[in-house]
PDB file of N, CA and C in Angstrom:
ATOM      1  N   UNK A   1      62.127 163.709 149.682  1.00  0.00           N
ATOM      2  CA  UNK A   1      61.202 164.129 148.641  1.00  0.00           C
ATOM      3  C   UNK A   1      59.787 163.848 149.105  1.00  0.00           C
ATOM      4  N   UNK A   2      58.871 164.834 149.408  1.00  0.00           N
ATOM      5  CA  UNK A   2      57.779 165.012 150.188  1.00  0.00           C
ATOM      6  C   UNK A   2      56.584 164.045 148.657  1.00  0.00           C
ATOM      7  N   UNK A   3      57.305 164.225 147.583  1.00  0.00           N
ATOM      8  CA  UNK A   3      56.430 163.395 146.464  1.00  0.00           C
ATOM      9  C   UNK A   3      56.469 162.149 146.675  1.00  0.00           C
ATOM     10  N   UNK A   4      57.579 161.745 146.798  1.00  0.00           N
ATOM     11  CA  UNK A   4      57.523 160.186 146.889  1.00  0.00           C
ATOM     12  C   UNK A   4      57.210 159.611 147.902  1.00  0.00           C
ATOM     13  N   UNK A   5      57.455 160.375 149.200  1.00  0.00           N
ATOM     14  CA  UNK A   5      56.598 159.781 150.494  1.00  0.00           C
ATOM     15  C   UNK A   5      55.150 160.024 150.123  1.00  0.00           C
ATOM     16  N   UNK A   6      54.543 160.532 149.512  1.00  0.00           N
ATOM     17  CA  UNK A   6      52.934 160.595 149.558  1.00  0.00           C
ATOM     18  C   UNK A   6      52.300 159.865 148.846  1.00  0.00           C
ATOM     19  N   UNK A   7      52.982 159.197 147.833  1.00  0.00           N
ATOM     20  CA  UNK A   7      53.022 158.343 146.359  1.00  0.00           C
ATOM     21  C   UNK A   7      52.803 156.643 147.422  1.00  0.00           C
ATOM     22  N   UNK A   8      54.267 156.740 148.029  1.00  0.00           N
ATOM     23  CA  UNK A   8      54.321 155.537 149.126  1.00  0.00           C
ATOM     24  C   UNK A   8      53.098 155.374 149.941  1.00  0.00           C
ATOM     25  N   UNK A   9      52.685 156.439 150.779  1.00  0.00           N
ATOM     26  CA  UNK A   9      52.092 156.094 151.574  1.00  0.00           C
ATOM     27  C   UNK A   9      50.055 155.961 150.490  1.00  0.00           C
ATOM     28  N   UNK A  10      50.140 156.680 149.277  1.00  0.00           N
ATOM     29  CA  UNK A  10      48.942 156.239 148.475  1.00  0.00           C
ATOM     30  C   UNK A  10      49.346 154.789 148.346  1.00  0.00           C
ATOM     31  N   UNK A  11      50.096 154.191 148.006  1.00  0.00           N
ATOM     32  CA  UNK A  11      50.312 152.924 147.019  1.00  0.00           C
ATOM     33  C   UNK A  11      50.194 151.814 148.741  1.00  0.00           C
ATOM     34  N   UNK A  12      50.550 152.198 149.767  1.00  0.00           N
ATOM     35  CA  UNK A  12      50.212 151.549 151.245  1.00  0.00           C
ATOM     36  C   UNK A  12      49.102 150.976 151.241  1.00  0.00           C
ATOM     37  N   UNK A  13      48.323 152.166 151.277  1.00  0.00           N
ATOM     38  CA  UNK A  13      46.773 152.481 151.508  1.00  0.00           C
ATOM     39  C   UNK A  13      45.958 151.506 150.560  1.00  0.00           C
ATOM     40  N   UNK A  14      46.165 151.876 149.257  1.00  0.00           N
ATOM     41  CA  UNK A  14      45.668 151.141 148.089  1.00  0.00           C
ATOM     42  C   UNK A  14      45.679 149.468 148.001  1.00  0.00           C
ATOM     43  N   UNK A  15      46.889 149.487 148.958  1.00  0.00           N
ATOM     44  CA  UNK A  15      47.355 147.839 149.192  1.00  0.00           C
ATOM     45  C   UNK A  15      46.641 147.085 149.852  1.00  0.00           C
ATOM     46  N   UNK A  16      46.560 147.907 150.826  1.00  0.00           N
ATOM     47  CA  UNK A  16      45.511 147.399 151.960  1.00  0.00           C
ATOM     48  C   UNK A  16      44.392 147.598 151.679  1.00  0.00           C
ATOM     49  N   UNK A  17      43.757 148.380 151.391  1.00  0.00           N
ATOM     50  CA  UNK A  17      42.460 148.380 150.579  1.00  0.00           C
ATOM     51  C   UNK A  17      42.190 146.538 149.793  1.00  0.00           C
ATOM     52  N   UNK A  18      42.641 146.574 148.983  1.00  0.00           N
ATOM     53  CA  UNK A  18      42.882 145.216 147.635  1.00  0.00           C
ATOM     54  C   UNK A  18      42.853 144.209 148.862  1.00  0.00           C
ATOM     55  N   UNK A  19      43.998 144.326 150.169  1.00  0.00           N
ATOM     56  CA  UNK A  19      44.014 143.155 150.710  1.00  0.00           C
ATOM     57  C   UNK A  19      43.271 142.732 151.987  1.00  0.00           C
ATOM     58  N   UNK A  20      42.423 143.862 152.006  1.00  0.00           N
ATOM     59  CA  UNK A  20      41.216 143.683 153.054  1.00  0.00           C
ATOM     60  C   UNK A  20      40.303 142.792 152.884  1.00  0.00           C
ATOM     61  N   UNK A  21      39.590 142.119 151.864  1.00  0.00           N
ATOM     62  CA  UNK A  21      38.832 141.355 151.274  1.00  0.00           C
ATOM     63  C   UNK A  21      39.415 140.069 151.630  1.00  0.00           C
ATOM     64  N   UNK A  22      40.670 139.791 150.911  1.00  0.00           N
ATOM     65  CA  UNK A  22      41.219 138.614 151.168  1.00  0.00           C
ATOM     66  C   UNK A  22      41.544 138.016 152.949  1.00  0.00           C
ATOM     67  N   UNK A  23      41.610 139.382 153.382  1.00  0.00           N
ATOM     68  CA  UNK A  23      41.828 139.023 154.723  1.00  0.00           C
ATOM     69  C   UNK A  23      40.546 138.643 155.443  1.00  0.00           C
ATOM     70  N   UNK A  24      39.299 139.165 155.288  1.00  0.00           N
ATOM     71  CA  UNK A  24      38.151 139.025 155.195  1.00  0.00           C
ATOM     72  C   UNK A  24      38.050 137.275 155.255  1.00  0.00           C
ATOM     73  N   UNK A  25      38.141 137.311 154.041  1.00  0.00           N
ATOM     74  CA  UNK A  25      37.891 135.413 153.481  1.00  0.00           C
ATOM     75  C   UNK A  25      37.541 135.011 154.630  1.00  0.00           C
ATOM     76  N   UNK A  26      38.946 134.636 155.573  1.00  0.00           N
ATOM     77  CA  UNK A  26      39.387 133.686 156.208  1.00  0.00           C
ATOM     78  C   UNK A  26      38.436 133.761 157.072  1.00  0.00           C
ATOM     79  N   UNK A  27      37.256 134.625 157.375  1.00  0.00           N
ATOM     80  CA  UNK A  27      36.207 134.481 158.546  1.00  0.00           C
ATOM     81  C   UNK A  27      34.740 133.730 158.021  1.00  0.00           C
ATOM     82  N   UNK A  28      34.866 133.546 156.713  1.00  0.00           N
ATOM     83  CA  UNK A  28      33.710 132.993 156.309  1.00  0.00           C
ATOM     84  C   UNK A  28      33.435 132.049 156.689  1.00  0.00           C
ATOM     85  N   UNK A  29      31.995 131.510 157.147  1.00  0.00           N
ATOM     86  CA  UNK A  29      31.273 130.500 157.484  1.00  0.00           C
ATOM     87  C   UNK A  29      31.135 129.465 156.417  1.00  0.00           C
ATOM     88  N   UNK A  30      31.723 128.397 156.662  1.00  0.00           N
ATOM     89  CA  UNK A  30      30.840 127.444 155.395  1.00  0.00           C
ATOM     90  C   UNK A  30      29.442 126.989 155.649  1.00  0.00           C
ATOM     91  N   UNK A  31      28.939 127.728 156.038  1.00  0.00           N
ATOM     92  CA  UNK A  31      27.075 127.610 155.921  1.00  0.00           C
ATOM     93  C   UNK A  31      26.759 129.065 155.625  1.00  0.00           C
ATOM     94  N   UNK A  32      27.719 129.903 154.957  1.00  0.00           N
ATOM     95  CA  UNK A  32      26.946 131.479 154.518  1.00  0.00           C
ATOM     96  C   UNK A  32      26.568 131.258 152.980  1.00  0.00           C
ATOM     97  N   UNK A  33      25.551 131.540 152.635  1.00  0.00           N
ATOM     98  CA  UNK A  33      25.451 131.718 151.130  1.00  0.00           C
ATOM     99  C   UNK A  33      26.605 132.979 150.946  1.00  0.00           C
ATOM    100  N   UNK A  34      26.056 133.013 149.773  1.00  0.00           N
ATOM    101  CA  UNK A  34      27.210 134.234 149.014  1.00  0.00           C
ATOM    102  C   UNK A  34      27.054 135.682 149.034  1.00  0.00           C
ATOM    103  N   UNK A  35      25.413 135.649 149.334  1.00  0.00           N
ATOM    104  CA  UNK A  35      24.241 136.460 149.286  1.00  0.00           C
ATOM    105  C   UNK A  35      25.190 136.872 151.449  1.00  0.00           C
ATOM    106  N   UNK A  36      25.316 136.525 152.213  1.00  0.00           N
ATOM    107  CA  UNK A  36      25.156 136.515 153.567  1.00  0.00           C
ATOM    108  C   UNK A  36      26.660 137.208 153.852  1.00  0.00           C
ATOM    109  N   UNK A  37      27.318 136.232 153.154  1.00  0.00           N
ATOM    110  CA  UNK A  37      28.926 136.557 152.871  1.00  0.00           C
ATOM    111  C   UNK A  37      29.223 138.047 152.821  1.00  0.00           C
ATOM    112  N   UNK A  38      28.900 138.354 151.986  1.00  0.00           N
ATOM    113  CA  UNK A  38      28.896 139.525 151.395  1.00  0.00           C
ATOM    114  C   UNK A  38      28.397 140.704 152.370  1.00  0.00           C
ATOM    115  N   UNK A  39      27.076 140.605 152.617  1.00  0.00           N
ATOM    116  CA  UNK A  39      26.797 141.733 153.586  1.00  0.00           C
ATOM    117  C   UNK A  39      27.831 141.552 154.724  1.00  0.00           C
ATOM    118  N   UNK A  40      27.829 140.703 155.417  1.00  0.00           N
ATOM    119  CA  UNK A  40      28.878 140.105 156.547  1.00  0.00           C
ATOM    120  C   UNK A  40      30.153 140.728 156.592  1.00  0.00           C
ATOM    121  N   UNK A  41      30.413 140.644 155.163  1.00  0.00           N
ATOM    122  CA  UNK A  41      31.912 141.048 154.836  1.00  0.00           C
ATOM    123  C   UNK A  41      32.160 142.212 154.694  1.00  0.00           C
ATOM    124  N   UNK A  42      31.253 143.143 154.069  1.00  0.00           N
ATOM    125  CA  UNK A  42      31.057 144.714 154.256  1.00  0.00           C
ATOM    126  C   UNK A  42      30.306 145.365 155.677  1.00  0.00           C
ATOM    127  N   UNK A  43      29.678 144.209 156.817  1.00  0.00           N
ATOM    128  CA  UNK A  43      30.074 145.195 158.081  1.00  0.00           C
ATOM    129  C   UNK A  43      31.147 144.984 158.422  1.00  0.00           C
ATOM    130  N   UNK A  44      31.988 143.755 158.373  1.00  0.00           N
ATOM    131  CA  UNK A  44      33.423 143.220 158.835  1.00  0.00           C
ATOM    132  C   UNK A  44      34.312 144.928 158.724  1.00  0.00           C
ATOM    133  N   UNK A  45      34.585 144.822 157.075  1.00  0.00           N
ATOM    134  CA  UNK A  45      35.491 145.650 156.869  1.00  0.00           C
ATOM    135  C   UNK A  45      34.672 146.967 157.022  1.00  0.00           C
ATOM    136  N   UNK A  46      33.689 147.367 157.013  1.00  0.00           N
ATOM    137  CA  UNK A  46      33.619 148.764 157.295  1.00  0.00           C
ATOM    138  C   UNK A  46      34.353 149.409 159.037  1.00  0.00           C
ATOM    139  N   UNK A  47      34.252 148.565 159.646  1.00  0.00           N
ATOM    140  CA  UNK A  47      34.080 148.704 161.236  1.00  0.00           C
ATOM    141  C   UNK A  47      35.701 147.853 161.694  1.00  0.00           C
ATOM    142  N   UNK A  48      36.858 147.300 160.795  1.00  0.00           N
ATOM    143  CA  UNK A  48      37.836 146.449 160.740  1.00  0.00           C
ATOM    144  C   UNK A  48      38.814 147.710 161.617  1.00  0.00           C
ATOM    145  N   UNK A  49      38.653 149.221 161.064  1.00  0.00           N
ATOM    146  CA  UNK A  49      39.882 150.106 161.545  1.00  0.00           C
ATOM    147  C   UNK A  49      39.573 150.458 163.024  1.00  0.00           C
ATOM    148  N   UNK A  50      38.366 150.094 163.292  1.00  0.00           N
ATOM    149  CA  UNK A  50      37.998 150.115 165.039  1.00  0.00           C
ATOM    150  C   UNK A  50      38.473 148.918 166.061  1.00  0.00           C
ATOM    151  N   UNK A  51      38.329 148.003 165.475  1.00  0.00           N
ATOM    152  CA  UNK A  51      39.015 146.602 166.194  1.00  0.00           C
ATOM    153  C   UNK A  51      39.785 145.549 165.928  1.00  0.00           C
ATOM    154  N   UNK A  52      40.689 146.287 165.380  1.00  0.00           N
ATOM    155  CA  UNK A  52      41.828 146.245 165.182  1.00  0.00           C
ATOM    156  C   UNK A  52      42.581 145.258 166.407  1.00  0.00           C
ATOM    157  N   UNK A  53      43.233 144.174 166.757  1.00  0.00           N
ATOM    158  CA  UNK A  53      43.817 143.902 167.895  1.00  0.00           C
ATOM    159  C   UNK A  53      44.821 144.482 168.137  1.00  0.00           C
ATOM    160  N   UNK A  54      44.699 145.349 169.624  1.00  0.00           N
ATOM    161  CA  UNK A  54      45.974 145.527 170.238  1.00  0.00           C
ATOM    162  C   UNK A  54      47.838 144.946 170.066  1.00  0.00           C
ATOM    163  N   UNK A  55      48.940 145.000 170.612  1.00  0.00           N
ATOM    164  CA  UNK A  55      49.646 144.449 170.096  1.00  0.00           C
ATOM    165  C   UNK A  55      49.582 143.497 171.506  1.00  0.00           C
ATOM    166  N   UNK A  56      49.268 143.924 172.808  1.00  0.00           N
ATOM    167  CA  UNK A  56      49.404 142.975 173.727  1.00  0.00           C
ATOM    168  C   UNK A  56      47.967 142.298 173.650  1.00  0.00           C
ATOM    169  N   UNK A  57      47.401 141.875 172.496  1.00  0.00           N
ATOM    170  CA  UNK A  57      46.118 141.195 172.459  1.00  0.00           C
ATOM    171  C   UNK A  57      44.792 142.095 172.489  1.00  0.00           C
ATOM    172  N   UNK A  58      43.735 141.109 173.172  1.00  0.00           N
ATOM    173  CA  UNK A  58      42.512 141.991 173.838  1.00  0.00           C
ATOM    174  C   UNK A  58      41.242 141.372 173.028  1.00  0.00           C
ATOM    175  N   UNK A  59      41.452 140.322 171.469  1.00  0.00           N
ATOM    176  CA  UNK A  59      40.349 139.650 171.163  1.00  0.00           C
ATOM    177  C   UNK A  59      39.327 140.903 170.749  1.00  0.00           C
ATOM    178  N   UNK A  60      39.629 142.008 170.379  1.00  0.00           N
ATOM    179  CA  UNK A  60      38.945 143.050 169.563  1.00  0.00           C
ATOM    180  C   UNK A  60      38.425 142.591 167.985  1.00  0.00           C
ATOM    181  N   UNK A  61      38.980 141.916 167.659  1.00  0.00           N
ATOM    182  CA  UNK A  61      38.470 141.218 166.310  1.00  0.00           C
ATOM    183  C   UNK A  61      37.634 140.139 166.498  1.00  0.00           C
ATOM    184  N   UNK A  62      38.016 139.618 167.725  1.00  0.00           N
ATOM    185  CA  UNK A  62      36.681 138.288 167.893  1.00  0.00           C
ATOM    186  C   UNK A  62      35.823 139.065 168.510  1.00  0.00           C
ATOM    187  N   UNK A  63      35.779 140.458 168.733  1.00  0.00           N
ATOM    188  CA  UNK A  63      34.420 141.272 169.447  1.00  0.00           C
ATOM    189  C   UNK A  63      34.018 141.757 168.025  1.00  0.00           C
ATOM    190  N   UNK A  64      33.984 141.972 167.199  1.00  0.00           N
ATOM    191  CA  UNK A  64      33.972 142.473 166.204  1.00  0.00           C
ATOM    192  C   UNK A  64      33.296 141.050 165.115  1.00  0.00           C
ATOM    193  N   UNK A  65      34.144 140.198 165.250  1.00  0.00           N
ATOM    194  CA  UNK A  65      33.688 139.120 164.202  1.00  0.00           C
ATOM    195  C   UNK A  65      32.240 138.743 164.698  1.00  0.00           C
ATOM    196  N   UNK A  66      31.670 138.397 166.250  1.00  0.00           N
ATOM    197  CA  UNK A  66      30.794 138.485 167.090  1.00  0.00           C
ATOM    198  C   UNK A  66      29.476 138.879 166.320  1.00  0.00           C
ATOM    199  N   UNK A  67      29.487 140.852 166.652  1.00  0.00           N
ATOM    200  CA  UNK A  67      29.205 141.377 166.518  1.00  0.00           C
ATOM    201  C   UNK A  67      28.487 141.057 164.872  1.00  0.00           C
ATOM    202  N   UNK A  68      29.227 140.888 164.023  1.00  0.00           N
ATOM    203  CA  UNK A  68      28.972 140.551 163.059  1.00  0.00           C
ATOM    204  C   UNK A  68      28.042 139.225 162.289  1.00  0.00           C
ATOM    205  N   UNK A  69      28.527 138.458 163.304  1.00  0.00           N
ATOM    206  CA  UNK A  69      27.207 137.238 162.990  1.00  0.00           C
ATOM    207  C   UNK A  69      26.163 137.678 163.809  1.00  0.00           C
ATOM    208  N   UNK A  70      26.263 138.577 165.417  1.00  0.00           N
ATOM    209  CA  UNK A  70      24.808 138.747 165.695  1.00  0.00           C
ATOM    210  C   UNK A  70      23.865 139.031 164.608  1.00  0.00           C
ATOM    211  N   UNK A  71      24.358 139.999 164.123  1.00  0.00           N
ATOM    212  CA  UNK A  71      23.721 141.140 163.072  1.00  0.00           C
ATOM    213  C   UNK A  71      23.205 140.135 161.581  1.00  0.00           C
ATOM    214  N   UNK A  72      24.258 139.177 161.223  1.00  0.00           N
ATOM    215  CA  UNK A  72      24.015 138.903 160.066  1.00  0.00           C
ATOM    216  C   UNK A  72      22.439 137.628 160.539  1.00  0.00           C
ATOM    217  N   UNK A  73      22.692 137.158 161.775  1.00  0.00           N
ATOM    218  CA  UNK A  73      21.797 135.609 161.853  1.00  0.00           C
ATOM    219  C   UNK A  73      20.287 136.715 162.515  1.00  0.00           C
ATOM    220  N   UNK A  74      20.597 137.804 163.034  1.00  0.00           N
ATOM    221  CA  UNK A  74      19.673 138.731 163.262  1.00  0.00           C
ATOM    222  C   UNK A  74      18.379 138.696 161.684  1.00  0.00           C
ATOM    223  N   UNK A  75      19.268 139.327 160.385  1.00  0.00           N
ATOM    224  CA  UNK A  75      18.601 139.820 159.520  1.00  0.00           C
ATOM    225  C   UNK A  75      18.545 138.595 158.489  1.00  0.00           C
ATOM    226  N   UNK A  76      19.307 137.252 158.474  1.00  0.00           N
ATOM    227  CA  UNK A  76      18.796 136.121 157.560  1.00  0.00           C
ATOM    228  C   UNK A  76      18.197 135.139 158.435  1.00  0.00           C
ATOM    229  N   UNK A  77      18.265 135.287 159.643  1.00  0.00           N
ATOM    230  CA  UNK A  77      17.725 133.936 160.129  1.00  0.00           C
ATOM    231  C   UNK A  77      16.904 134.266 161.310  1.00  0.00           C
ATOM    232  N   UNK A  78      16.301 135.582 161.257  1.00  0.00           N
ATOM    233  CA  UNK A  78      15.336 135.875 162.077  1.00  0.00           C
ATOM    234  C   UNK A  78      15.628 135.680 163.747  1.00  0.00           C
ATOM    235  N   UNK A  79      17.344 135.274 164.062  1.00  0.00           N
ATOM    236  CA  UNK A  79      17.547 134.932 165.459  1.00  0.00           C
ATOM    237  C   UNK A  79      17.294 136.719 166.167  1.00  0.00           C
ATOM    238  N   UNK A  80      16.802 136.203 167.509  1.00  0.00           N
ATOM    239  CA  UNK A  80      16.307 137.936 168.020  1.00  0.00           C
ATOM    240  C   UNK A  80      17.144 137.654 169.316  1.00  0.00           C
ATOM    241  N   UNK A  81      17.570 138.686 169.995  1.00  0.00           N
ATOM    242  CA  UNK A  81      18.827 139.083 171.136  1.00  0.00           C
ATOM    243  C   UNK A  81      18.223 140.050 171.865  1.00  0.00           C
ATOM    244  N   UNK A  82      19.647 140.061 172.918  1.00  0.00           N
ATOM    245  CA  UNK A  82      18.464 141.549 173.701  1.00  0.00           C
ATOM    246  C   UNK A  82      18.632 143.125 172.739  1.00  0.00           C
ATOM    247  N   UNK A  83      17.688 143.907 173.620  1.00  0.00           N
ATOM    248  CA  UNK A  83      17.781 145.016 172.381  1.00  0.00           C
ATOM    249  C   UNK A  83      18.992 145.807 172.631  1.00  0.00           C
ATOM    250  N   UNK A  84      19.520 145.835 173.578  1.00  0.00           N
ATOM    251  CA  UNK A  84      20.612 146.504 173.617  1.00  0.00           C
ATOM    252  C   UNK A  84      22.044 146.474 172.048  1.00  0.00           C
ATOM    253  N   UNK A  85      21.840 145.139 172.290  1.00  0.00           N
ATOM    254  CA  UNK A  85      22.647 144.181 171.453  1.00  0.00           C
ATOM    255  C   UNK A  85      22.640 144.944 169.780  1.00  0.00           C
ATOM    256  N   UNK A  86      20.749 144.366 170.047  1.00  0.00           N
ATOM    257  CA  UNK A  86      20.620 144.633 168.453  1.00  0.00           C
ATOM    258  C   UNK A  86      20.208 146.226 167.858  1.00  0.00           C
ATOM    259  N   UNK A  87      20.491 146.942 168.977  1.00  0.00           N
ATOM    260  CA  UNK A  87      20.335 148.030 168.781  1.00  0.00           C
ATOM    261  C   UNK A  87      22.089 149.049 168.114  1.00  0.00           C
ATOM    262  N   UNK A  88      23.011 148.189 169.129  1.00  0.00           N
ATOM    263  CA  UNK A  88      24.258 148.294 168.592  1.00  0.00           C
ATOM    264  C   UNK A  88      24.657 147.988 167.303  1.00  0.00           C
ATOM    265  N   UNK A  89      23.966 146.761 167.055  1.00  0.00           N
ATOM    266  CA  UNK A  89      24.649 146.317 165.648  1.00  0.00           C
ATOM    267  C   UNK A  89      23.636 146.888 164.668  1.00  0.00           C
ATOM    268  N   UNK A  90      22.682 147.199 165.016  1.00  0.00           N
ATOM    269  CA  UNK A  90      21.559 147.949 163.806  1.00  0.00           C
ATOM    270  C   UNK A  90      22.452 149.365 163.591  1.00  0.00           C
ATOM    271  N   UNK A  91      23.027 149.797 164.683  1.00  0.00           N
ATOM    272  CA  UNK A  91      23.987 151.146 164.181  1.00  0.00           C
ATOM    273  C   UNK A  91      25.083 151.077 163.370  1.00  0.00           C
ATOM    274  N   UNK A  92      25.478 149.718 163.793  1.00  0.00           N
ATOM    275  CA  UNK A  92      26.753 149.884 163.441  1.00  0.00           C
ATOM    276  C   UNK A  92      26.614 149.322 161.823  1.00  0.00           C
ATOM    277  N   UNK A  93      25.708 148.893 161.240  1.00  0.00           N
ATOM    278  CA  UNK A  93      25.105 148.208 160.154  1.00  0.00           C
ATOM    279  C   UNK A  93      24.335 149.954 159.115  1.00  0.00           C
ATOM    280  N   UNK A  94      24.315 150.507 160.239  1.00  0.00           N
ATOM    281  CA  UNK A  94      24.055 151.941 159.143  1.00  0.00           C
ATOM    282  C   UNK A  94      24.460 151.906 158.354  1.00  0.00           C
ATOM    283  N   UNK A  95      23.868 151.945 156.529  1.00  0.00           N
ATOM    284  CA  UNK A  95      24.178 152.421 155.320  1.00  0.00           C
ATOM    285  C   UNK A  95      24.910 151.462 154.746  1.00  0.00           C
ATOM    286  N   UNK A  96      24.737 149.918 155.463  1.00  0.00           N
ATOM    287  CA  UNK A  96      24.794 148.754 154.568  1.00  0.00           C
ATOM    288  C   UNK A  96      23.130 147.923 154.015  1.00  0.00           C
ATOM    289  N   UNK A  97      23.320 148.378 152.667  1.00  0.00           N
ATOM    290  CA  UNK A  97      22.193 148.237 152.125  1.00  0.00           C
ATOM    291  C   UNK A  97      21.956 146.467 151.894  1.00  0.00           C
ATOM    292  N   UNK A  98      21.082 145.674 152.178  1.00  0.00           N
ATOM    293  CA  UNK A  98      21.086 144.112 151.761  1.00  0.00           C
ATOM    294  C   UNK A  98      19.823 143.965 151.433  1.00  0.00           C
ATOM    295  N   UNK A  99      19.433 143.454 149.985  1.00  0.00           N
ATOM    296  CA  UNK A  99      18.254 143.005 149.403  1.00  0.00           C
ATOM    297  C   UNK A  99      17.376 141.950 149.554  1.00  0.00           C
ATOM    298  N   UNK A 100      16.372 142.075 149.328  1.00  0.00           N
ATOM    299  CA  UNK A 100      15.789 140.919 149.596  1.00  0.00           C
ATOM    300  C   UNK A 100      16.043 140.055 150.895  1.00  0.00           C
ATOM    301  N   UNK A 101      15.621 140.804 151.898  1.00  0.00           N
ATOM    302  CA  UNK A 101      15.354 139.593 153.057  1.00  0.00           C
ATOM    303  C   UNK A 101      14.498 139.122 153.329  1.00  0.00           C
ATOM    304  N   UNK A 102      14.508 138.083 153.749  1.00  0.00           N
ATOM    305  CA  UNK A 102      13.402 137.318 154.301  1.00  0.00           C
ATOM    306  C   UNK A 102      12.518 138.342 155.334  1.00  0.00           C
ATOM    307  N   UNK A 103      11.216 137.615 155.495  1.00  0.00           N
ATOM    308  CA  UNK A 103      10.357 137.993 156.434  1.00  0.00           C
ATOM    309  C   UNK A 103      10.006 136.963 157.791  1.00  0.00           C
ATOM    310  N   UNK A 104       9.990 137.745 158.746  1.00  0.00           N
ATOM    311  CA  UNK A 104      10.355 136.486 159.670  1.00  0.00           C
ATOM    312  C   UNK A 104       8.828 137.023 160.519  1.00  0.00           C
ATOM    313  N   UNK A 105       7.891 135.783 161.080  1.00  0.00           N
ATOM    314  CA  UNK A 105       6.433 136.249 162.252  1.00  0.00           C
ATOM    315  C   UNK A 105       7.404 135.885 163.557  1.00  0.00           C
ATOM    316  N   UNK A 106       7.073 136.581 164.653  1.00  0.00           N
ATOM    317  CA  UNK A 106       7.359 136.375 165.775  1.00  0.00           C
ATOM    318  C   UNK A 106       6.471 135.368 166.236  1.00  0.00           C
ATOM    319  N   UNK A 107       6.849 134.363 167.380  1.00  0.00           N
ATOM    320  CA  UNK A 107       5.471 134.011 168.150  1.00  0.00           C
ATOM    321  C   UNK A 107       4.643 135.025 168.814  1.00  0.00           C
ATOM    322  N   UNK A 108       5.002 135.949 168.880  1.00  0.00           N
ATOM    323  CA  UNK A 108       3.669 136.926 169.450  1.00  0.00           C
ATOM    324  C   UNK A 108       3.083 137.317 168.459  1.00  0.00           C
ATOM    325  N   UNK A 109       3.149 137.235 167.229  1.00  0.00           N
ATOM    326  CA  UNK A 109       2.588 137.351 166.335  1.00  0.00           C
ATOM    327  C   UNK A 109       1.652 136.442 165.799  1.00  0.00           C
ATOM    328  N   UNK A 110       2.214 135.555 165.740  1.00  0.00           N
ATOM    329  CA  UNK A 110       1.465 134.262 165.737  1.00  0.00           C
ATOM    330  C   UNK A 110       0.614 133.997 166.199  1.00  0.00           C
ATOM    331  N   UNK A 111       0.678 134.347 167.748  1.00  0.00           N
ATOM    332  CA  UNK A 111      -0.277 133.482 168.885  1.00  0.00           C
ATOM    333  C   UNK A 111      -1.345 134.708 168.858  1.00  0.00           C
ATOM    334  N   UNK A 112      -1.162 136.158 168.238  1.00  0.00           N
ATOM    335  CA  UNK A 112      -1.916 137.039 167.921  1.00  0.00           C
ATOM    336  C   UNK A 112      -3.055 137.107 166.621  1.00  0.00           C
ATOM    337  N   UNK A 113      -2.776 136.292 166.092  1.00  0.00           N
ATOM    338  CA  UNK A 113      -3.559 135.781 164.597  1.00  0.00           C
ATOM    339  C   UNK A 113      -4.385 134.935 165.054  1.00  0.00           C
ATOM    340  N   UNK A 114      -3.723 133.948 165.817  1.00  0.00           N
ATOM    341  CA  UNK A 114      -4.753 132.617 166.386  1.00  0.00           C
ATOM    342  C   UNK A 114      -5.614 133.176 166.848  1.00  0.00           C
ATOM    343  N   UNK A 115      -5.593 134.357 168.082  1.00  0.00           N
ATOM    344  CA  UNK A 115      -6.524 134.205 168.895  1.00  0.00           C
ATOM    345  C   UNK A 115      -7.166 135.862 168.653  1.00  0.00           C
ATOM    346  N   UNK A 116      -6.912 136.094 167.426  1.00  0.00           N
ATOM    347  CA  UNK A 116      -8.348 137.018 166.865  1.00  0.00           C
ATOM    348  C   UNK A 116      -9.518 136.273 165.964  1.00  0.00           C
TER     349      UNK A 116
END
């Protein structure tokens, strides 16, 4: 019955959906606010069906989890990388919206104020 396989494979989908979050959890930092969490957790799972681990391994989720604090300590904590880097994760961060961030001066900025 072509109904009930499609019913199955909605009610799959839906499952995993619900249990993506929870699976999520388990990567949280206990030094993320809730505010950090959150964005963190929506690049996690947006980008989760790409790095996926292999079955013979390969650490695709710790490239991925990575990836994910570059980006997050990038945009709350002003840490800066090479641009290659942050040019990747600024893509891959497309059309995750996060409010209110901080504003961060560079030292070239700085040492540019001083010495006007």
């Amino acid at each position: 019955m072509v109904g009930g396989e499609a019913a199955a494979a909605v009610e799959e989908l839906v499952s995993g959906v619900r249990q993506a979050p929870d699976f999520a959890e388990q990567f949280r930092s206990y030094s993320e606010s809730e505010k950090q969490w959150k964005a963190r957790m929506e690049f996690i799972l947006c980008h989760l069906p790409d790095y996926r681990d292999p079955p013979d391994g390969g650490g695709r989720l710790d490239q991925l989890l990575s990836l994910s604090m570059v980006w997050a300590n990038h945009l709350f904590l002003g840490c800066s990388y090479n641009k290659d880097l942050l040019d990747k994760v600024m893509e891959m961060a497309d059309g995750i919206e996060v409010e209110d961030l901080p504003q961060f001066t560079t030292r070239s900025e700085l040492m540019k104020k001083h010495q006007s």
